[in-house]
N, C-alpha and C. Protein backbone atom coordinates (compact mmCIF):
# COMPACT_ATOMS: atom_id res chain seq x y z
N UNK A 1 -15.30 -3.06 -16.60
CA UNK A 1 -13.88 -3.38 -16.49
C UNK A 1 -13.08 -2.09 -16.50
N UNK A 2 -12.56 -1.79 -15.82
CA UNK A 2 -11.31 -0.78 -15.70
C UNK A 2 -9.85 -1.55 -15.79
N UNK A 3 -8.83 -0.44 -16.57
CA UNK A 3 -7.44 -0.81 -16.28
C UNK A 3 -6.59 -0.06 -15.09
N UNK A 4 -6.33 -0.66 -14.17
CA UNK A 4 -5.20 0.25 -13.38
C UNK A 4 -3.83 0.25 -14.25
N UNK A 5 -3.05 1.85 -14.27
CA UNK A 5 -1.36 1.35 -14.35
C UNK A 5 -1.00 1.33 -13.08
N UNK A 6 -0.05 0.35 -12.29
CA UNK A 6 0.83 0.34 -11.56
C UNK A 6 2.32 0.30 -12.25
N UNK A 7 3.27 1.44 -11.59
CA UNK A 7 4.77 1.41 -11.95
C UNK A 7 5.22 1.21 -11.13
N UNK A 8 6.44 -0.06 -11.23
CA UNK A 8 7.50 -0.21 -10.40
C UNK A 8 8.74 0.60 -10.33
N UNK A 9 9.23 0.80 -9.49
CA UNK A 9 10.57 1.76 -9.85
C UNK A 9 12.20 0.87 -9.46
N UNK A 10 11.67 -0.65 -8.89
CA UNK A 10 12.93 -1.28 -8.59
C UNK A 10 12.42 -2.67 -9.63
N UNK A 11 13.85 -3.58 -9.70
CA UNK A 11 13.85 -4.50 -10.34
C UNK A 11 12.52 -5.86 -9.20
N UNK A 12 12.84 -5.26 -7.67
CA UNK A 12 11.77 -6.36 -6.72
C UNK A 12 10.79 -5.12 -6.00
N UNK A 13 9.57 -5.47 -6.39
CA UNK A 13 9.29 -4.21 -5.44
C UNK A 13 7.68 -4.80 -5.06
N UNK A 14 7.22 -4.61 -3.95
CA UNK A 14 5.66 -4.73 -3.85
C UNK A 14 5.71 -3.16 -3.99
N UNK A 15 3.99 -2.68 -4.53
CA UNK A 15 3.39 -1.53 -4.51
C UNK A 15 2.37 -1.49 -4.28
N UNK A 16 2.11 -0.74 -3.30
CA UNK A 16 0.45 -0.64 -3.07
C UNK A 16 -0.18 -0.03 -3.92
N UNK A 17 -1.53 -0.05 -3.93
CA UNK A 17 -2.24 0.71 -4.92
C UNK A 17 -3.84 -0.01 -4.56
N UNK A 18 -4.00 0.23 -3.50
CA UNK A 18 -5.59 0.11 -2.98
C UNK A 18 -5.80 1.19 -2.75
N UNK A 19 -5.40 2.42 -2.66
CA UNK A 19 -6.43 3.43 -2.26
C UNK A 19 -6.87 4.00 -3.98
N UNK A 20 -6.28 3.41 -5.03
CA UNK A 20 -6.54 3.69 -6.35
C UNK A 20 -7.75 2.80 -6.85
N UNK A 21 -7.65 1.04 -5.90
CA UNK A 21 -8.75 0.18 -6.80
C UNK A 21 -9.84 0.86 -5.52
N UNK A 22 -9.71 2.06 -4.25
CA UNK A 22 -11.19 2.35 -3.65
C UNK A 22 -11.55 3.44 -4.30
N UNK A 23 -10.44 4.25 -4.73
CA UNK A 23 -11.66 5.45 -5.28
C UNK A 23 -12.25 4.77 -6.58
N UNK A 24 -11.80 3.51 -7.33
CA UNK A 24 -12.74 3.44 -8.84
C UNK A 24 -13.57 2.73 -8.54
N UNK A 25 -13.67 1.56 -7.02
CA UNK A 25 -15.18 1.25 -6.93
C UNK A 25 -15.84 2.33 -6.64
N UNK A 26 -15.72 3.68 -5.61
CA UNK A 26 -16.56 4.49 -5.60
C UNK A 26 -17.35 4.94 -6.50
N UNK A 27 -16.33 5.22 -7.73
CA UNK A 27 -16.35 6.08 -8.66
C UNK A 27 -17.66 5.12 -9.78
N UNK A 28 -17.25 3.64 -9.63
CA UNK A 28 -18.29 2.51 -10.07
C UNK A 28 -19.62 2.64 -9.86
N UNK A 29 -20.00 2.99 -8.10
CA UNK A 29 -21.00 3.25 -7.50
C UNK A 29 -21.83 1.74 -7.63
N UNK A 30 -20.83 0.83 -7.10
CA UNK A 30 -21.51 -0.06 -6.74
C UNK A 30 -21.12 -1.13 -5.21
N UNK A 31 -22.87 -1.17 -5.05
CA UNK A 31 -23.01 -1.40 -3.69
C UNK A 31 -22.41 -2.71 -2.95
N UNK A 32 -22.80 -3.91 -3.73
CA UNK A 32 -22.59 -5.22 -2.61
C UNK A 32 -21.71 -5.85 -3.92
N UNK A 33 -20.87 -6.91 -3.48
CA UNK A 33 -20.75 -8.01 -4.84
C UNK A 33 -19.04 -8.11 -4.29
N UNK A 34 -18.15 -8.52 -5.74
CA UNK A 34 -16.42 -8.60 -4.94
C UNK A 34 -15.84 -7.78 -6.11
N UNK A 35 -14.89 -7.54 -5.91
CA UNK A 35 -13.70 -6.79 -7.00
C UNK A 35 -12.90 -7.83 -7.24
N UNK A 36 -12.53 -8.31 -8.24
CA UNK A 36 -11.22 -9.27 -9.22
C UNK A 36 -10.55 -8.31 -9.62
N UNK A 37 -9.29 -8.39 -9.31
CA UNK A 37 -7.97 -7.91 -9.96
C UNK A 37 -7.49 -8.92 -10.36
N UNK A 38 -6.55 -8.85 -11.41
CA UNK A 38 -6.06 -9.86 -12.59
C UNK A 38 -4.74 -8.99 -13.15
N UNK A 39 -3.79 -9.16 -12.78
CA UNK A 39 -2.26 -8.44 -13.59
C UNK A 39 -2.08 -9.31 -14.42
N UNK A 40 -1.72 -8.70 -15.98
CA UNK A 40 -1.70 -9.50 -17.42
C UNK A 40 -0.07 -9.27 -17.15
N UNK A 41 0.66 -9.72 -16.49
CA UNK A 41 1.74 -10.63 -17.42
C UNK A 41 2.41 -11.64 -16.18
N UNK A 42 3.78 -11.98 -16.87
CA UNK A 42 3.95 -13.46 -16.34
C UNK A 42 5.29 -12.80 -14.99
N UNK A 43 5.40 -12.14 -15.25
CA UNK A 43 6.69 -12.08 -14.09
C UNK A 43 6.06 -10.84 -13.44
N UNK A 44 4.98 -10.92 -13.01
CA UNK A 44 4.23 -9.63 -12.36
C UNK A 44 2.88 -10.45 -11.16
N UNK A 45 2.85 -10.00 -9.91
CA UNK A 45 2.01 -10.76 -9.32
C UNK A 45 0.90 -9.57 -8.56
N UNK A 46 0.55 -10.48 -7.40
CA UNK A 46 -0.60 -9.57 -6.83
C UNK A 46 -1.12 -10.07 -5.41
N UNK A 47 -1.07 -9.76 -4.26
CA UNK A 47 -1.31 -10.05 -2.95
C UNK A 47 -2.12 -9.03 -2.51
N UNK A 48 -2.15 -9.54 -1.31
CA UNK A 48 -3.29 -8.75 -0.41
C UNK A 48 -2.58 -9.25 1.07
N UNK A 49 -2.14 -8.08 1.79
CA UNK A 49 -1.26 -8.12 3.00
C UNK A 49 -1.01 -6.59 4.04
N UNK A 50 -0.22 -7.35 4.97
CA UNK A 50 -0.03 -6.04 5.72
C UNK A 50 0.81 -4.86 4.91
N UNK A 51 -0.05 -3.53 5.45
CA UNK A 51 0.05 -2.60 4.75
C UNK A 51 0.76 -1.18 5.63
N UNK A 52 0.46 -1.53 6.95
CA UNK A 52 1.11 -0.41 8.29
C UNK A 52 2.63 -0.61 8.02
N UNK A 53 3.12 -1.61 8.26
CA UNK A 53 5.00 -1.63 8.04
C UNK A 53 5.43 -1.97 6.97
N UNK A 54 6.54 -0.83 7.04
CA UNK A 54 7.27 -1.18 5.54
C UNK A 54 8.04 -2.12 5.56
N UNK A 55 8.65 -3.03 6.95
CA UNK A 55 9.55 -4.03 6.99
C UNK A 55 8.48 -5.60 6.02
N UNK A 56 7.13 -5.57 6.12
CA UNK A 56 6.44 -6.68 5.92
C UNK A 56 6.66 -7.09 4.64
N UNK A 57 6.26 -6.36 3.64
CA UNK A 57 6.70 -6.07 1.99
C UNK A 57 8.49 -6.74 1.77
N UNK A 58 9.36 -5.70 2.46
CA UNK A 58 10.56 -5.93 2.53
C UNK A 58 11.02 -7.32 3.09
N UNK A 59 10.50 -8.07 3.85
CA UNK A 59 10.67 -9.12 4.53
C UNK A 59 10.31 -10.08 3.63
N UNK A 60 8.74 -10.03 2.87
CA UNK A 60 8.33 -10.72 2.00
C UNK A 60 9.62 -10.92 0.83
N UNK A 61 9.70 -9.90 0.09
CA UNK A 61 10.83 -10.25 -0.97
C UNK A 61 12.32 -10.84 -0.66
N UNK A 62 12.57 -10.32 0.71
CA UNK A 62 14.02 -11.19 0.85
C UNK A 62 14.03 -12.69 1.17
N UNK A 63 12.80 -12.94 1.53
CA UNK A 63 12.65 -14.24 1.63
C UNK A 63 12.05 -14.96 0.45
N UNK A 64 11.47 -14.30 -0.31
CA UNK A 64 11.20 -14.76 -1.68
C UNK A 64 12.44 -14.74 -2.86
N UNK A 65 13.63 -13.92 -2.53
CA UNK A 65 14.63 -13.62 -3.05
C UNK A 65 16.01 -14.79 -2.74
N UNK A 66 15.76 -15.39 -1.31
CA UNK A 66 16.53 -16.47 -0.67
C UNK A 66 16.23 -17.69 -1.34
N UNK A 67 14.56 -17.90 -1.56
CA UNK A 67 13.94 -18.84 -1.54
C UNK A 67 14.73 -19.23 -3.29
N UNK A 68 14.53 -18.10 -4.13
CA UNK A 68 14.42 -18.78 -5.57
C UNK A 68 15.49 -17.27 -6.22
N UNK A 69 16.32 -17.18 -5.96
CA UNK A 69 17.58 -16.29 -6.12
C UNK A 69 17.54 -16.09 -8.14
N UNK A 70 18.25 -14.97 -8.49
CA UNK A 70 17.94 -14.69 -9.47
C UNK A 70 18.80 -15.27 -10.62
N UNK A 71 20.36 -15.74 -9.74
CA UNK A 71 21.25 -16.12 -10.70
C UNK A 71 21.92 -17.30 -10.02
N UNK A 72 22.03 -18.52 -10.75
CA UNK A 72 22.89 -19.53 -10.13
C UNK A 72 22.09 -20.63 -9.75
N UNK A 73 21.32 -20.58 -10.49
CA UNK A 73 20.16 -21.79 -10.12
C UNK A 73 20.34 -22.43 -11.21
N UNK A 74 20.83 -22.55 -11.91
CA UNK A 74 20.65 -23.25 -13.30
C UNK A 74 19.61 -23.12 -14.48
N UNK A 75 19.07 -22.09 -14.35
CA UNK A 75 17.95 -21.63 -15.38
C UNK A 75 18.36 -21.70 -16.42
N UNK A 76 17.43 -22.52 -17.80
CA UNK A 76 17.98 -22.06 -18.99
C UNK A 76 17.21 -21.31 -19.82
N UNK A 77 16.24 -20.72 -19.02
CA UNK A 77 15.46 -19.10 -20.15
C UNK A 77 16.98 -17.81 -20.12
N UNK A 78 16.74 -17.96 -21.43
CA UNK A 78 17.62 -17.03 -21.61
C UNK A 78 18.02 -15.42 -21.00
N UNK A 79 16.50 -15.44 -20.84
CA UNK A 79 16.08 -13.79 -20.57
C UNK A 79 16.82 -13.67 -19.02
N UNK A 80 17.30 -14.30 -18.44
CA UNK A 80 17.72 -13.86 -16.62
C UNK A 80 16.82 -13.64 -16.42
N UNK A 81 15.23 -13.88 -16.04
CA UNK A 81 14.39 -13.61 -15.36
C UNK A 81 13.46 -15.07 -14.87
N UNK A 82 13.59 -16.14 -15.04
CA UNK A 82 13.03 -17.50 -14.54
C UNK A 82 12.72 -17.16 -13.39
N UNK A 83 13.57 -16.34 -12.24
CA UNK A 83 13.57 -16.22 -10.91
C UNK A 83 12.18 -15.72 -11.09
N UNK A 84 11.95 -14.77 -11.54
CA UNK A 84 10.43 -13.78 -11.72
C UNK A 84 9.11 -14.79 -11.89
N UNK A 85 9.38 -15.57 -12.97
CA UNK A 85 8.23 -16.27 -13.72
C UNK A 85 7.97 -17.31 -12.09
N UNK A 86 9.33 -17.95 -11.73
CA UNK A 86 8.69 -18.81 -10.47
C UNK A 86 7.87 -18.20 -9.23
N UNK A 87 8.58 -16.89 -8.93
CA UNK A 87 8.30 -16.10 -7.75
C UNK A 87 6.29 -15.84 -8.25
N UNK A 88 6.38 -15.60 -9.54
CA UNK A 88 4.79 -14.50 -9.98
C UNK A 88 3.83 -16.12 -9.91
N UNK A 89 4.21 -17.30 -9.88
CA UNK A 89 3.69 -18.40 -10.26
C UNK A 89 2.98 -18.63 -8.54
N UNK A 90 4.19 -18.63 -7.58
CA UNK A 90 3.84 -18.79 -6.05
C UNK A 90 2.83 -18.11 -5.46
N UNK A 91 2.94 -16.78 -6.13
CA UNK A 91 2.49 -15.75 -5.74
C UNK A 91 0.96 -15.15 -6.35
N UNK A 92 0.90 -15.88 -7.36
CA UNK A 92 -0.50 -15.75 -7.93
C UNK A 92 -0.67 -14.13 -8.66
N UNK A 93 -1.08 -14.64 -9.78
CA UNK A 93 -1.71 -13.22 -10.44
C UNK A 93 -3.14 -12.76 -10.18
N UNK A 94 -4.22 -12.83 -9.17
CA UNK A 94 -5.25 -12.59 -9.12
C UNK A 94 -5.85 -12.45 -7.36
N UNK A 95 -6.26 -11.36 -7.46
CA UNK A 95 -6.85 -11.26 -5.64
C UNK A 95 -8.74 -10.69 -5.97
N UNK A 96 -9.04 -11.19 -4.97
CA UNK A 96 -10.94 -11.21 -5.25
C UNK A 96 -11.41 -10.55 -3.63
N UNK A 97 -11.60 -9.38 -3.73
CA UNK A 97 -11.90 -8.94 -2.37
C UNK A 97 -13.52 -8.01 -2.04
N UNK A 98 -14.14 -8.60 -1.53
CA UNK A 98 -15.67 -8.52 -1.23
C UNK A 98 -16.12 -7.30 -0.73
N UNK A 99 -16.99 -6.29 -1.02
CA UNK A 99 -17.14 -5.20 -0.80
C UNK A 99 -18.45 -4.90 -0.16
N UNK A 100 -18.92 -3.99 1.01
CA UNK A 100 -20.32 -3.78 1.24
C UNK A 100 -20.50 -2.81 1.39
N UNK A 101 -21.59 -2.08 0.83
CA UNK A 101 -21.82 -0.52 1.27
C UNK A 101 -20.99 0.41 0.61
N UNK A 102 -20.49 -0.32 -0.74
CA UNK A 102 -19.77 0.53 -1.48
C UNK A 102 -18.02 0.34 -1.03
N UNK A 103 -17.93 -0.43 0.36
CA UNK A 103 -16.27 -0.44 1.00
C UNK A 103 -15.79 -1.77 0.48
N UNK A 104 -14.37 -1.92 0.53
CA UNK A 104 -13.52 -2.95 0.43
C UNK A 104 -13.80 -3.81 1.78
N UNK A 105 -13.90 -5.24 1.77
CA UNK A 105 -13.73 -5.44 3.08
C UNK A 105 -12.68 -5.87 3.73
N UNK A 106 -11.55 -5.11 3.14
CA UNK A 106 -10.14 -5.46 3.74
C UNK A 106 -9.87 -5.91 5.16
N UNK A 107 -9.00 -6.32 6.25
CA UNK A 107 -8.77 -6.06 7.26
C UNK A 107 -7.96 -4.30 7.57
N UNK A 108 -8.16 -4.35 8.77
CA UNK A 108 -7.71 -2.91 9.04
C UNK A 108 -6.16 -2.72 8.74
N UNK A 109 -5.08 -3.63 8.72
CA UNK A 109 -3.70 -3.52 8.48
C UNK A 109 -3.66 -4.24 6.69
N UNK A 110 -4.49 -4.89 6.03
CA UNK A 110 -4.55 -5.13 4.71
C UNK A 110 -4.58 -3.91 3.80
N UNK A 111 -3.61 -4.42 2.55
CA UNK A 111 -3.77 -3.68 1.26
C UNK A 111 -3.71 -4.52 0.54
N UNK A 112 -3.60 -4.19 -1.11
CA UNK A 112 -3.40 -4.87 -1.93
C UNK A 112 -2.07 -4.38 -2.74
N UNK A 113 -0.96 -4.96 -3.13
CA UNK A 113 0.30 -5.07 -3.63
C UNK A 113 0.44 -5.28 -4.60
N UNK A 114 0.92 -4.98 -5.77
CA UNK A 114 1.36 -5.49 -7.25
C UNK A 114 2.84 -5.92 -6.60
N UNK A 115 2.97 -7.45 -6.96
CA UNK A 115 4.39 -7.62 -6.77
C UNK A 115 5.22 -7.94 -8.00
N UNK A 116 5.89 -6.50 -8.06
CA UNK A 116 7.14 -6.76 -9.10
C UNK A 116 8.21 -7.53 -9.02
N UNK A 117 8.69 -8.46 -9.93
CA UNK A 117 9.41 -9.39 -9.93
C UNK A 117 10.88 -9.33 -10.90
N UNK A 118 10.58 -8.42 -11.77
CA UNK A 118 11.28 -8.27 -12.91
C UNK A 118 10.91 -6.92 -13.46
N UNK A 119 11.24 -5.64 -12.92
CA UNK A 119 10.98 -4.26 -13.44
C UNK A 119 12.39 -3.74 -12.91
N UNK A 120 11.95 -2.34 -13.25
CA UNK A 120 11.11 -1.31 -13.05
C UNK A 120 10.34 -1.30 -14.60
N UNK A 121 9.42 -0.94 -14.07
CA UNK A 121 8.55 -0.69 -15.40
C UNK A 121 6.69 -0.91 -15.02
N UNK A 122 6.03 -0.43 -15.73
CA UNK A 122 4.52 -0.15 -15.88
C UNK A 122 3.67 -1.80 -16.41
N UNK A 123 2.60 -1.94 -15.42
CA UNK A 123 2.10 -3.07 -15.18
C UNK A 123 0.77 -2.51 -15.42
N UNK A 124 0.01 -3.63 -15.87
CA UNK A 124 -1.71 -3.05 -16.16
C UNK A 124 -2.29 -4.72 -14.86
N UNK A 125 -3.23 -4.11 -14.55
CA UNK A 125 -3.73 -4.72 -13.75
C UNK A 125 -5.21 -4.15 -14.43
N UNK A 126 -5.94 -5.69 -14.53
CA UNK A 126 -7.82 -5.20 -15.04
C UNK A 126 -8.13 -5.65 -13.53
N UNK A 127 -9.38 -4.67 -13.73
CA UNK A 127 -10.38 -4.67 -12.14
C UNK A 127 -11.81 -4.86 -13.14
N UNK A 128 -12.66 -5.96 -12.41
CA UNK A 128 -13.58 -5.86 -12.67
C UNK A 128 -14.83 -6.46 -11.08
N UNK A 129 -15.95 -5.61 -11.46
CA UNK A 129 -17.04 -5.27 -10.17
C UNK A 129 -18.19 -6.52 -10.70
N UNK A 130 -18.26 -6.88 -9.81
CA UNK A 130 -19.78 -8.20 -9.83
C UNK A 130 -20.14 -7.78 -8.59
């Protein structure tokens, strides 16, 4: 089991951070099996998507931002963040991606994203190799 940190630096932000979970399978040195990522908390998520344009990410959140808006919905968690907890709920906390020969078997325009929902701030994501 390894921990990644991922930091957000906006209150909505996807971040990549696959070329961090390829160097620690390298670094694992293991051959065939999948990688689980798992982000421990509740207004913090995790995808696997296009990674060439920056409009895709950006497109993703404004429409996730339309969909379930942050204020004026009638939420009664106190904290102003419900918008987060629904968005990280849609969006799933966990991606499982199959590796051979030591590689990710991403598609060629795929990464993997921590999607911040409620930051800026430092996210732990566990990786673990089977």
């Amino acid at each position: 089991m390894e921990i990644i940190k991922v930091r957000s630096r906006e209150r909505e932000q996807l971040v990549e951070f696959t070329d961090e979970v390829r160097r620690r399978l390298t670094a694992s040195g293991a051959r065939e099996g999948v990688c689980v990522l798992y982000v421990q908390h509740t207004t913090a998520g995790l995808t696997i998507n296009e990674n060439a344009d920056p409009d895709v990410p950006r497109d993703l959140l404004q429409h996730l931002r339309a969909l379930i808006p942050q204020h004026g919905a009638g939420f009664r968690h106190s904290e102003e963040n419900s918008d987060a907890h629904i968005k990280t709920t849609l969006v799933g906390t966990s991606v499982t991606v199959p590796f051979h020969e030591g590689e990710l078997l991403l598609g060629r325009w795929q990464g993997i994203f921590l999607c911040e929902f409620d930051g800026a701030r430092e996210r732990q994501v566990i990786m673990t190799i089977r």
